[in-house]
Protein backbone atom coordinates (compact mmCIF):
# COMPACT_ATOMS: atom_id res chain seq x y z
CA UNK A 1 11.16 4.72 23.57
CA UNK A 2 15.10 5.23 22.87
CA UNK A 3 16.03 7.70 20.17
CA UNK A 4 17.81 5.32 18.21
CA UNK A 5 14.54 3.00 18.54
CA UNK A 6 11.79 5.47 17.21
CA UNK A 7 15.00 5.89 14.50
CA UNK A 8 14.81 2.04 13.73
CA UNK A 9 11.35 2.06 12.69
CA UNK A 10 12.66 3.59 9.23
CA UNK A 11 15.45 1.22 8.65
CA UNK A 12 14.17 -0.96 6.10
CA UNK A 13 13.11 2.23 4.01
CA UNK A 14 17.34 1.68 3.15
CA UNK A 15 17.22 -1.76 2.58
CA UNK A 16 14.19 -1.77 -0.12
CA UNK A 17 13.75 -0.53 -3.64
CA UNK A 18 11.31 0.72 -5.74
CA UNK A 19 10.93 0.29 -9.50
CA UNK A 20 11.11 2.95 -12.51
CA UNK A 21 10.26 0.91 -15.75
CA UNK A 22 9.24 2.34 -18.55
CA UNK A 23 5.41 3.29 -18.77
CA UNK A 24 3.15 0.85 -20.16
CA UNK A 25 -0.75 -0.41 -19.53
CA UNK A 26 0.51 -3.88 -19.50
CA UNK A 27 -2.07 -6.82 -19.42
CA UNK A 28 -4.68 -5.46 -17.48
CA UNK A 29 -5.91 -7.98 -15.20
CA UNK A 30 -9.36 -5.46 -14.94
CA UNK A 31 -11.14 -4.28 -17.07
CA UNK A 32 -12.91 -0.86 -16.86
CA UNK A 33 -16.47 -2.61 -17.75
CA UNK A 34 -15.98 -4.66 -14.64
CA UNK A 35 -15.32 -2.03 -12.35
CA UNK A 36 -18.79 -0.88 -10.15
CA UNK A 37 -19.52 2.29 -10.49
CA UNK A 38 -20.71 2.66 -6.90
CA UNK A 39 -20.43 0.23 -3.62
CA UNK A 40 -23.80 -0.52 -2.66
CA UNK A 41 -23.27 -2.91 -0.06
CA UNK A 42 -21.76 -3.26 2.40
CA UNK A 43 -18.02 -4.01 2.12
CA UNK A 44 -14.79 -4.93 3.39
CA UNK A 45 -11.24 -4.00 2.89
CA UNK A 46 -8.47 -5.51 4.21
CA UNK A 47 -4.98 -3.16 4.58
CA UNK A 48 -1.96 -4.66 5.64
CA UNK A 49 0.76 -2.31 6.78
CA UNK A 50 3.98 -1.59 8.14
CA UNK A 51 3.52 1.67 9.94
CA UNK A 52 4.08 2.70 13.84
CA UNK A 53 3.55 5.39 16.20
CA UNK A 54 2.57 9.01 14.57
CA UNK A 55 2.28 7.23 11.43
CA UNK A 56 0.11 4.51 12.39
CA UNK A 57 -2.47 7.03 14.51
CA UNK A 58 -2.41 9.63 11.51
CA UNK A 59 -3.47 6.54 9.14
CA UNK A 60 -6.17 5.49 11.59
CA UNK A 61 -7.58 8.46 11.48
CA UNK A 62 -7.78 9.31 8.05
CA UNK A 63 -9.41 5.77 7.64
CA UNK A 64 -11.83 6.30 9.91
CA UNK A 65 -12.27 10.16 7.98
CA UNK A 66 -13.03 7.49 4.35
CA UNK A 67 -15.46 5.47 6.15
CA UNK A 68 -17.46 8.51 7.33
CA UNK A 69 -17.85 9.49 4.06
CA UNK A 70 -18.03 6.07 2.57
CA UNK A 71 -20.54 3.93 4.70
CA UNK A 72 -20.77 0.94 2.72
CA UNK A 73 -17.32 0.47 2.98
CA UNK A 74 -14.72 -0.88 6.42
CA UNK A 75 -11.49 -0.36 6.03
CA UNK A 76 -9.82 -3.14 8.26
CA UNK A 77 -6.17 -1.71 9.36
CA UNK A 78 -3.27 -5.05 9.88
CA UNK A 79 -0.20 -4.13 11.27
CA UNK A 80 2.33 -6.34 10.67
CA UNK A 81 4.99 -4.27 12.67
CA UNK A 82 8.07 -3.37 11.21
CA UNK A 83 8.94 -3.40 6.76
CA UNK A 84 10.71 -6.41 7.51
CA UNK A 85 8.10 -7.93 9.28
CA UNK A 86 5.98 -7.46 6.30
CA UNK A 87 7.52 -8.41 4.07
CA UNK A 88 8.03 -11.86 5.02
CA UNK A 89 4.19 -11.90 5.91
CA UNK A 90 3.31 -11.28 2.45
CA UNK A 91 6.32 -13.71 1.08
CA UNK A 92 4.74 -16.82 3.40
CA UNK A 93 1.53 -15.65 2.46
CA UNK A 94 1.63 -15.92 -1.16
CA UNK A 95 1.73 -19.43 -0.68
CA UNK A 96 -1.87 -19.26 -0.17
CA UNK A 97 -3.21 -16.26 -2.43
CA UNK A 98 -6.90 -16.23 -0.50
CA UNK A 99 -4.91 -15.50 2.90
CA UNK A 100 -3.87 -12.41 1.50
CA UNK A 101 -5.20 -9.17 2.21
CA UNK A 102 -7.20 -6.60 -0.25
CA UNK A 103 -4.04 -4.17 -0.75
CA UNK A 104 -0.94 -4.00 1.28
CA UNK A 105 2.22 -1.30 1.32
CA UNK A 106 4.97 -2.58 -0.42
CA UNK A 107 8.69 -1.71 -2.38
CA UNK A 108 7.58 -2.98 -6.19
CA UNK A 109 11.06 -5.17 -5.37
CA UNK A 110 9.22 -7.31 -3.02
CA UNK A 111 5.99 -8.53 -5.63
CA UNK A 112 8.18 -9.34 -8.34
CA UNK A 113 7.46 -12.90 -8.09
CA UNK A 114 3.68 -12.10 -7.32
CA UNK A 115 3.82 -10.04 -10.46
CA UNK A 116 4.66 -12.64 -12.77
CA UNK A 117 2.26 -15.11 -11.43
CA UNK A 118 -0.50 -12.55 -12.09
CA UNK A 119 -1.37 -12.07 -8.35
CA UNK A 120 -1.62 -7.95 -8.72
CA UNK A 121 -4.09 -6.05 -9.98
CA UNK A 122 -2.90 -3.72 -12.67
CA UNK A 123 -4.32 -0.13 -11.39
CA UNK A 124 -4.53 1.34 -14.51
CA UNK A 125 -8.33 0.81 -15.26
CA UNK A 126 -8.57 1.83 -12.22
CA UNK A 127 -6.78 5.34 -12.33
CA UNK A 128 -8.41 6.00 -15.66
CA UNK A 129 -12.39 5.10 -14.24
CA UNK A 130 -13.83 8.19 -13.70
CA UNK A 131 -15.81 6.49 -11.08
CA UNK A 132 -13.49 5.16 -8.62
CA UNK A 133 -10.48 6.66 -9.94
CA UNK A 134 -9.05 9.98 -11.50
CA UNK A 135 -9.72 9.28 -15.42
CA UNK A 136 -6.32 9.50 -15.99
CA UNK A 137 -2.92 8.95 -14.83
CA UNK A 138 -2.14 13.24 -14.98
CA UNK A 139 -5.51 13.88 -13.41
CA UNK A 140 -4.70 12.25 -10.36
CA UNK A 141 -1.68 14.72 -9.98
CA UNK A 142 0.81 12.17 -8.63
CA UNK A 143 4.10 13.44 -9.62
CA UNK A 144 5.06 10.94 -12.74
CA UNK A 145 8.28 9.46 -10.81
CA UNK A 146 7.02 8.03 -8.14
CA UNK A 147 3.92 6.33 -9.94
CA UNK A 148 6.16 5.01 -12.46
CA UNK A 149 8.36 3.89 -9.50
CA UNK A 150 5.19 1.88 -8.09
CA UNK A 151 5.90 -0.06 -12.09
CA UNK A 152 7.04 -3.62 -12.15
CA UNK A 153 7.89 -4.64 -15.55
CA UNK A 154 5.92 -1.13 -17.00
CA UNK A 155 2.87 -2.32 -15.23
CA UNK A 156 1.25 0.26 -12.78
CA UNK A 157 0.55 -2.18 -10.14
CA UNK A 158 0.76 -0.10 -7.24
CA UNK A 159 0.14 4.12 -6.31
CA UNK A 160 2.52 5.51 -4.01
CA UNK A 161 1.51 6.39 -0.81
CA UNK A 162 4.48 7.23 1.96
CA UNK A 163 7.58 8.51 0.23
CA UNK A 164 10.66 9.83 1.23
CA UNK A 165 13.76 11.40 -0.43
CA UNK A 166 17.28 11.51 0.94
CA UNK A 167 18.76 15.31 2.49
CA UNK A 168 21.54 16.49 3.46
CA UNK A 169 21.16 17.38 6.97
CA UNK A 170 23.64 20.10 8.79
CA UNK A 171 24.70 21.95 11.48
CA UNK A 172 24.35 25.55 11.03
CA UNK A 173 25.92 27.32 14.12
CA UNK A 174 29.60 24.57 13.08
CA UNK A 175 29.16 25.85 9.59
CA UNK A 176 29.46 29.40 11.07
CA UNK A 177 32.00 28.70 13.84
CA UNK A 178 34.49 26.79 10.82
CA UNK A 179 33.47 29.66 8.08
CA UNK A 180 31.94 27.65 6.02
CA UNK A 181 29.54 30.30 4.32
CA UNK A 182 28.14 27.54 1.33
CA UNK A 183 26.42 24.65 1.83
CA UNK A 184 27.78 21.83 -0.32
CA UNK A 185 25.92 20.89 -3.48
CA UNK A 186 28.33 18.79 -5.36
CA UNK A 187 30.47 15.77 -4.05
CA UNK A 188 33.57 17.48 -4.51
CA UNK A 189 32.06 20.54 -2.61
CA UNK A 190 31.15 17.60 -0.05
CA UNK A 191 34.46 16.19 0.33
CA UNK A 192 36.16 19.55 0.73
CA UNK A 193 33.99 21.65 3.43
CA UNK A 194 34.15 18.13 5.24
CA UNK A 195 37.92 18.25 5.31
CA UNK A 196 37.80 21.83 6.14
CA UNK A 197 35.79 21.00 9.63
CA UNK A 198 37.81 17.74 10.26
CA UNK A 199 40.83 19.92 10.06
CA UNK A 200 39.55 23.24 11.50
CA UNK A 201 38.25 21.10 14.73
CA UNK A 202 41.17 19.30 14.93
CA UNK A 203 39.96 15.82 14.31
CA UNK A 204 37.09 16.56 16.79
CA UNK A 205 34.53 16.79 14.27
CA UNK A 206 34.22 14.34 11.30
CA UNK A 207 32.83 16.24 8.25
CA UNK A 208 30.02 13.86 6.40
CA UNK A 209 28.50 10.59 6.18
CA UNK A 210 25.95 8.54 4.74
CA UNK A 211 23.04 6.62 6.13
CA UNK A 212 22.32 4.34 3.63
CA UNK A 213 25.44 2.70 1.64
CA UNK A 214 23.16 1.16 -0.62
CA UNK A 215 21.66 4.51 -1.72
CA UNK A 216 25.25 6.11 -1.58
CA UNK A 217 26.70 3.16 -4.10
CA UNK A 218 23.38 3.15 -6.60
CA UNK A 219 23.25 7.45 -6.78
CA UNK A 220 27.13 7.59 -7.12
CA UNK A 221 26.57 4.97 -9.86
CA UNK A 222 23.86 7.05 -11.32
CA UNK A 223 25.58 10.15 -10.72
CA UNK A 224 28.19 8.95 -13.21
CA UNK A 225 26.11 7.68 -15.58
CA UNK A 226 25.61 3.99 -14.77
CA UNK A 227 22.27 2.44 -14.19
CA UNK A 228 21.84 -0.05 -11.39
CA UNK A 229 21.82 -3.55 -13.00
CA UNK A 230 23.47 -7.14 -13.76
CA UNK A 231 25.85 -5.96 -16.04
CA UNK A 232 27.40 -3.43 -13.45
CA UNK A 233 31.12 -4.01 -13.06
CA UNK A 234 31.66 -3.84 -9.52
CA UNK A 235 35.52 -3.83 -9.90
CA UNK A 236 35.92 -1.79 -12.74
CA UNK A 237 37.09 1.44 -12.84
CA UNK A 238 33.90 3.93 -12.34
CA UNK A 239 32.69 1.48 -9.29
CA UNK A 240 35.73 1.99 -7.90
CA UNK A 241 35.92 5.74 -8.65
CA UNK A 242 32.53 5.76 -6.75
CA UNK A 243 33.79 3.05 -3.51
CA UNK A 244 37.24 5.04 -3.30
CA UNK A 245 35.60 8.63 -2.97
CA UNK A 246 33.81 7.13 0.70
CA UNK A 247 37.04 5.62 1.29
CA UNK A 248 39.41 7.78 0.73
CA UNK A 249 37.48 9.92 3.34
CA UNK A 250 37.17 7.20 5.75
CA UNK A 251 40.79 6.50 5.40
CA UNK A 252 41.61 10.15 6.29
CA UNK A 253 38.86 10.79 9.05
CA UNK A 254 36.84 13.25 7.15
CA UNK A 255 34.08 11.20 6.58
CA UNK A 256 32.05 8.30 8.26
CA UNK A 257 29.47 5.72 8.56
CA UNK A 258 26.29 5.21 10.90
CA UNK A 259 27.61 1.72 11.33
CA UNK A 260 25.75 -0.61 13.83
CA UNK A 261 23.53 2.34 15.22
CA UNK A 262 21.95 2.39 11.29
CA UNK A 263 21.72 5.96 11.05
CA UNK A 264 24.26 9.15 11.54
CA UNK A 265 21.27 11.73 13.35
CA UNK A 266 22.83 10.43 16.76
CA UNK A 267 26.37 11.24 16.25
CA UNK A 268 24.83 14.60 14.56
CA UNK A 269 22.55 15.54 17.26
CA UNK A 270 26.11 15.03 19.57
CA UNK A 271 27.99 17.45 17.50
CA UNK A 272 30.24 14.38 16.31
CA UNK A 273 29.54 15.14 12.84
CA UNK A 274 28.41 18.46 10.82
CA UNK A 275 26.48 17.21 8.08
CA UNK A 276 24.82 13.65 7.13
CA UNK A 277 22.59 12.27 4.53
CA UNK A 278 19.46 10.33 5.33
CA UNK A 279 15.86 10.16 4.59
CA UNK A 280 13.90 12.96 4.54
CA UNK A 281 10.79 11.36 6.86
CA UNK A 282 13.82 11.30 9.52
CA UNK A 283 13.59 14.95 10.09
CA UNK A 284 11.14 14.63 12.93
CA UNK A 285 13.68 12.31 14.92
CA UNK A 286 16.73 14.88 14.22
CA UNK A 287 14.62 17.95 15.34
CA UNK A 288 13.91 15.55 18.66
CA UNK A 289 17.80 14.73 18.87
CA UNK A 290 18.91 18.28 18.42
CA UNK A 291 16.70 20.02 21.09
CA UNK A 292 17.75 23.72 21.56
CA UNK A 293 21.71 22.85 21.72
CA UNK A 294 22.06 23.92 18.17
CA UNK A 295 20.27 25.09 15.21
CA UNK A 296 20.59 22.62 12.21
CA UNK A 297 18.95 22.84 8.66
CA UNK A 298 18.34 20.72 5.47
CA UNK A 299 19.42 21.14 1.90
CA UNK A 300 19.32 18.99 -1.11
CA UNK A 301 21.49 16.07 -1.53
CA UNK A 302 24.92 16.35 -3.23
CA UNK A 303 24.79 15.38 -7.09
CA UNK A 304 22.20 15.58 -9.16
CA UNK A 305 20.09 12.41 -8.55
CA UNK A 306 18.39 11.79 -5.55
CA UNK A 307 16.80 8.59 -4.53
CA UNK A 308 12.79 8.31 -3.64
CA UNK A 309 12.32 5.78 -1.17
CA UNK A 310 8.95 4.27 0.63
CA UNK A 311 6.47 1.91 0.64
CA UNK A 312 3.18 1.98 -2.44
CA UNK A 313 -0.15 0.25 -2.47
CA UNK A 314 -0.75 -2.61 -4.13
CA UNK A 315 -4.18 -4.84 -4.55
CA UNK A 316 -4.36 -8.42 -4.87
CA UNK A 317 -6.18 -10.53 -7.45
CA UNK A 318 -8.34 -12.40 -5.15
CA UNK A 319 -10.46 -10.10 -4.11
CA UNK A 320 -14.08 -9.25 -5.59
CA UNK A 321 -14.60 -7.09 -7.86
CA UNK A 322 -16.07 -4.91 -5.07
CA UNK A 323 -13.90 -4.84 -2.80
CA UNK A 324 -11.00 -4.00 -5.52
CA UNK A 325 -13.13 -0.99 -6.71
CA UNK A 326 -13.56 -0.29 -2.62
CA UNK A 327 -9.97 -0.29 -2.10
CA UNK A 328 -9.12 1.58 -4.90
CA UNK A 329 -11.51 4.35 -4.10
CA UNK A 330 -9.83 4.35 -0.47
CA UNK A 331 -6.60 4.60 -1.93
CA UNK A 332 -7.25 7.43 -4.01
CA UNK A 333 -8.59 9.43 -0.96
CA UNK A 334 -5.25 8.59 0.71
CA UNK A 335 -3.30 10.52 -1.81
CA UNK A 336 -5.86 13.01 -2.48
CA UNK A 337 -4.48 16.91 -1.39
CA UNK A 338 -6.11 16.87 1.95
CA UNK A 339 -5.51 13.83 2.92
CA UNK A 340 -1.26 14.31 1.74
CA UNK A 341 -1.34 17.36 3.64
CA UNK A 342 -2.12 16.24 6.64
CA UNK A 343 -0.26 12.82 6.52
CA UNK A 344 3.03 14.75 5.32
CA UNK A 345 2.59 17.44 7.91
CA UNK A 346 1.93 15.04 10.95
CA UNK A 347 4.57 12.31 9.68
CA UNK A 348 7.62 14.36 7.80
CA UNK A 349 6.87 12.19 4.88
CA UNK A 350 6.52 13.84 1.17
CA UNK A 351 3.61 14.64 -0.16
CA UNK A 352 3.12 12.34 -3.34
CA UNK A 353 0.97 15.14 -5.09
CA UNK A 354 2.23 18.45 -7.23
CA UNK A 355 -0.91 20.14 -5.76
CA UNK A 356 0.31 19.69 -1.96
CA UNK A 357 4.42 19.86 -2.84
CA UNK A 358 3.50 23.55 -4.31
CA UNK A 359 1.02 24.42 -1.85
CA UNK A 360 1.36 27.71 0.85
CA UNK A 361 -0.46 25.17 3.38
CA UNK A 362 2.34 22.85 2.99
CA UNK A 363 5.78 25.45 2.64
CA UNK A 364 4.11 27.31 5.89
CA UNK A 365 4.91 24.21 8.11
CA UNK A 366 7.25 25.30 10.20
CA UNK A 367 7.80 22.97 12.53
CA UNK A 368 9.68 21.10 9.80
CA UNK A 369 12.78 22.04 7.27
CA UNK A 370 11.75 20.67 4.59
CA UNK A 371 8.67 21.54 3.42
CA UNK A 372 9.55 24.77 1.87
CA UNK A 373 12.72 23.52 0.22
CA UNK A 374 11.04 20.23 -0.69
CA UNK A 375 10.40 21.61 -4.61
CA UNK A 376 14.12 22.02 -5.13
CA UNK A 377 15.51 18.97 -3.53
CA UNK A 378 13.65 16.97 -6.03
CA UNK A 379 14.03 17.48 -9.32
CA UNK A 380 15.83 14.41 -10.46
CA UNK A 381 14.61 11.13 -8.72
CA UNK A 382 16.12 7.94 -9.33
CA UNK A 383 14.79 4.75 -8.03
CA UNK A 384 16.59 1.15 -8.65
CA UNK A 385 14.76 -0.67 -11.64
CA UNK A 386 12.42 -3.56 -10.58
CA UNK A 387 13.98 -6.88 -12.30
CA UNK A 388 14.78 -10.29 -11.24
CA UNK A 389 17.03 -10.05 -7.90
CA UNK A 390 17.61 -6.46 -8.10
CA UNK A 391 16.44 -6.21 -4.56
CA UNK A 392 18.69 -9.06 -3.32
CA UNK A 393 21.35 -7.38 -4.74
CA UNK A 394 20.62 -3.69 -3.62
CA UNK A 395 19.90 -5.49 -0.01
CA UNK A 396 23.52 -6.92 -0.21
CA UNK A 397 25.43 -3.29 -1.15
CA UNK A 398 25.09 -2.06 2.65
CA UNK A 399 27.29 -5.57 4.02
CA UNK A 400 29.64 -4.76 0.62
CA UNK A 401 30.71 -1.21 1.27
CA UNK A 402 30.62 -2.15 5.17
CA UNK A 403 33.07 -4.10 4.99
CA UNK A 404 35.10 -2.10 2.08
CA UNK A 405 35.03 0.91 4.29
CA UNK A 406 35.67 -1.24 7.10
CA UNK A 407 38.21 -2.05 5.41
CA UNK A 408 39.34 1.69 4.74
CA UNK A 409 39.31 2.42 8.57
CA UNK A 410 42.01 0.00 9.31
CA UNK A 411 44.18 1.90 6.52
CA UNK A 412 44.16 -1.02 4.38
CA UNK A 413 44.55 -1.49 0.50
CA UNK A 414 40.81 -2.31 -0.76
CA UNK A 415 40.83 -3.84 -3.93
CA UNK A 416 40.85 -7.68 -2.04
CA UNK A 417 37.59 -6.36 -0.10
CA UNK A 418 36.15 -4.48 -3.75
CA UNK A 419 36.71 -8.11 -5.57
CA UNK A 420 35.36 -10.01 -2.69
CA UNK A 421 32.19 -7.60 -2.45
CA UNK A 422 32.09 -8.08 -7.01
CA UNK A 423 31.57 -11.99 -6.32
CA UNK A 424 28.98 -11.35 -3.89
CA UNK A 425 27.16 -8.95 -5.53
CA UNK A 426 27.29 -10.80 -8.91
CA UNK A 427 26.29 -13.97 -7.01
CA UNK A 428 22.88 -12.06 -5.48
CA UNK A 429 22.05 -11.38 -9.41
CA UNK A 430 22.34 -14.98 -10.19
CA UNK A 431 20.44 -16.94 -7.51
C-alpha cells in the first residue's frame, strides 16, 4: 500500500467533529435498577467500526483478550471500511433501528438526529454502576474533555475510545541548517521562523502548513475568542483576521496547503516543507515517510487550543438489556489502562486515560515522539459543539478556505471568495 494510501485511512478524522456541551445526566434512557449485575448467558455484541490495518488487528486482539475473560459474552467485530463509509451505514441504517448494531464508533456530530429521536443509550447509569461500570464518571479516569466531547446536548451518550490531537511536526536537522534554535509556539512565532526558512532556502523550502483547514479556521476562531457556531460572522473582521493570516502566507510562499494529496507528511518527508500540523495518530506514517534521511520531531501546536479529534462509542436503544450491560462492560475494558496502553502504543493514538497519559510505560515508547511530550501538548482541548448542522458546516470549512487560499495563490484580492465562502457556510447552518 502507497504512503499517501495508509495516510488516507485518517482523512475523515478532519472532516468530523466531536461535541463539548455542558455536563448533564440528561433523560436517562436506563436506569441503574435495570442494569444486570452479571451476564449469565450467553451473549452477543455487535461492534460496528471504522478501523484498518494496525488498528483493526490491535482491536481484534484485545476483543478476543475480553472474551477470554468474559465467556458469556461474543464480541462480533463489523467493519464498515473507511469513517465515511460508516457513517453513511449508520445514516441508512437508522431507517430501520433493529438493523443497527449494539454500539458503533462515531463523531457525536453524526447521531444528532439519532439523539433526538431517543435511539442512544445515555451511558451515565452505566458509568456510575459499580457493576458494569466505574461508579462514577472520575473513577473511570477518562480525562473530563474528551468524555464531555462524547456529549450531545449534555447527554453522555458515548465514551471515547480512539483520539487524536493535532502537532506540530518538524524537521530538526533544517531547523539547525537555517538557525532556527526555537521551535515555534505561538502563530506569530509560526509565521516568522517560516519566513525565515522560505527566505534562508531561497524559496526552496516553504515554511508551514496545515492539514486540516477546518481545524485551522475553528482553533484560529477559538484562539481569538470565538466559539464555533451559527452566529459566527464569516466576513467580519476577526474571521478575516484568522483567513488572512493563512493567506497572507500563501500569497508570499511561506506557507502552504496539503491540497488534493489531504495531508502535508509527503511534501515533509521530501524536505518540501519544515514544519506541518496534523493529527497526532499520523506520527506512525511520518516516521515511515522520513526513513533515516532526516531526523524530525513533534511539539505542541501553535496557540493555546488544540483540537481532540476521533471516533467514541455509542450503544443503541434496541438492544436488551443484556447485551447493553455486555457492551458496556466491553467498552470499559477498552479504555481501561492496559488495554490504552497497548492500543496507543501499537496505533500512535492517545491514550484516553490520566493513568496511561502519566505513565513511565507509556513516556518510555520510543519508537514514537509523542508519548513523552503528550502531557504538555494538551492542556487546552477544544472540540466543535454538537448542535443542529454544526457538522455540515465544519464539513464545508475545508472547500471554503480551499478555495480562499486558492484564491491567495493566484495573488488575488479575497474578500469576493471570503463573502462567497459566508453564504455557503451560513447556508450549511440553515438546511
Amino acid at each position: 500500500m502507497k504512503f499517501s494510501k495508509k495516510l488516507a485511512v485518517l482523512a475523515a478524522a478532519g472532516l468530523a467533529l466531536m461535541g463539548t456541551a455542558a455536563c448533564s445526566n440528561g433523560n436517562s434512557s436506563s436506569s441503574s435498577s435495570k442494569i444486570p449485575s452479571k451476564i449469565t448467558k450467553k451473549t452477543t455484541v455487535v461492534f460496528w467500526h471504522g478501523m484498518v490495518g494496525v488498528q483493526q488487528s490491535t482491536l481484534q486482539k484485545l476483543t478476543k483478550e475480553f472474551e477470554k475473560k468474559n465467556p458469556n459474552i461474543t464480541v462480533k467485530l463489523e467493519s464498515q471500511g473507511t469513517y465515511i463509509d460508516l457513517q453513511a451505514k449508520i445514516n441508512s441504517t437508522l431507517q430501520s433501528p433493529n438493523n443497527l448494531p449494539t454500539i458503533t464508533q462515531a463523531y457525536p456530530g453524526w447521531l444528532w438526529n439519532a439523539a433526538k429521536n431517543k435511539m442512544l443509550v445515555n451511558l451515565t447509569p452505566y458509568i456510575n454502576n459499580k457493576n458494569v461500570g466505574w461508579g462514577s464518571a472520575k473513577a473511570s479516569d477518562i480525562r473530563s474533555e474528551l468524555l464531555k466531547g462524547a456529549q450531545i446536548q449534555g447527554t453522555q451518550y458515548g465514551i471515547p475510545f480512539n483520539k487524536s490531537i493535532e502537532t506540530l511536526t518538524y524537521n530538526k536537522d533544517m531547523f539547525k541548517k537555517y538557525g532556527i534554535k526555537k521551535v515555534p509556539t505561538t502563530m506569530a512565532e509560526l509565521k516568522s521562523v517560516s519566513e525565515t526558512i522560505y527566505k534562508k532556502s531561497h524559496h526552496k523550502v516553504v515554511g508551514a502548513g496545515f492539514d486540516s483547514l477546518s481545524n485551522y479556521y475553528v482553533l484560529g476562531m477559538k484562539n481569538a475568542g470565538v466559539d464555533f457556531s451559527s452566529k459566527i460572522n464569516f466576513s467580519g473582521s476577526t474571521s478575516k483576521s484568522v483567513i488572512n493570516y493563512y493567506a497572507d502566507g500563501i500569497k508570499k510562499g511561506y506557507f502552504r496547503v496539503a491540497g488534493s494529496a489531504q495531508y502535508l507528511s509527503g511534501p515533509f518527508a521530501n524536505e518540501k516543507v519544515a514544519m506541518f500540523i496534523g493529527t497526532s495518530a499520523g506520527e506512525g506514517f511520518v516516521k515511515q515517510g522520513v526513513g533515516k534521511k532526516f531526523t524530525y520531531d513533534v511539539a505542541a501546536r501553535p496557540g493555546k487550543y488544540n483540537m481532540q479529534q476521533g471516533t467514541d462509542i455509542y450503544m443503541f436503544n434496541h438492544a436488551t438489556a443484556e447485551q447493553k450491560a455486555a457492551a458496556f462492560k466491553y467498552i470499559k475494558f477498552l479504555v481501561s489502562k492496559s488495554s490504552q496502553l497497548k492500543w496507543a502504543n501499537a496505533t500512535g493514538y492517545i491514550p484516553v486515560n490520566n493513568s496511561v497519559i502519566n505513565s513511565a510505560a507509556y513516556k518510555s515508547n520510543t519508537s514514537l515522539k509523542l508519548p513523552a511530550k503528550l502531557s504538555t501538548v494538551m492542556k487546552h482541548l477544544y472540540s466543535v459543539p454538537v448542535e443542529k448542522n454544526s457538522n455540515a458546516a465544519y464539513a464545508q470549512l475545508n472547500s471554503i478556505m480551499q478555495t480562499i487560499l486558492s484564491a491567495a495563490q493566484k495573488h488575488q484580492n479575497v474578500n469576493n471568495a471570503i463573502n462567497e465562502g459566508k453564504q455557503k457556510f451560513d447556508a450549511a447552518w440553515k438546511q
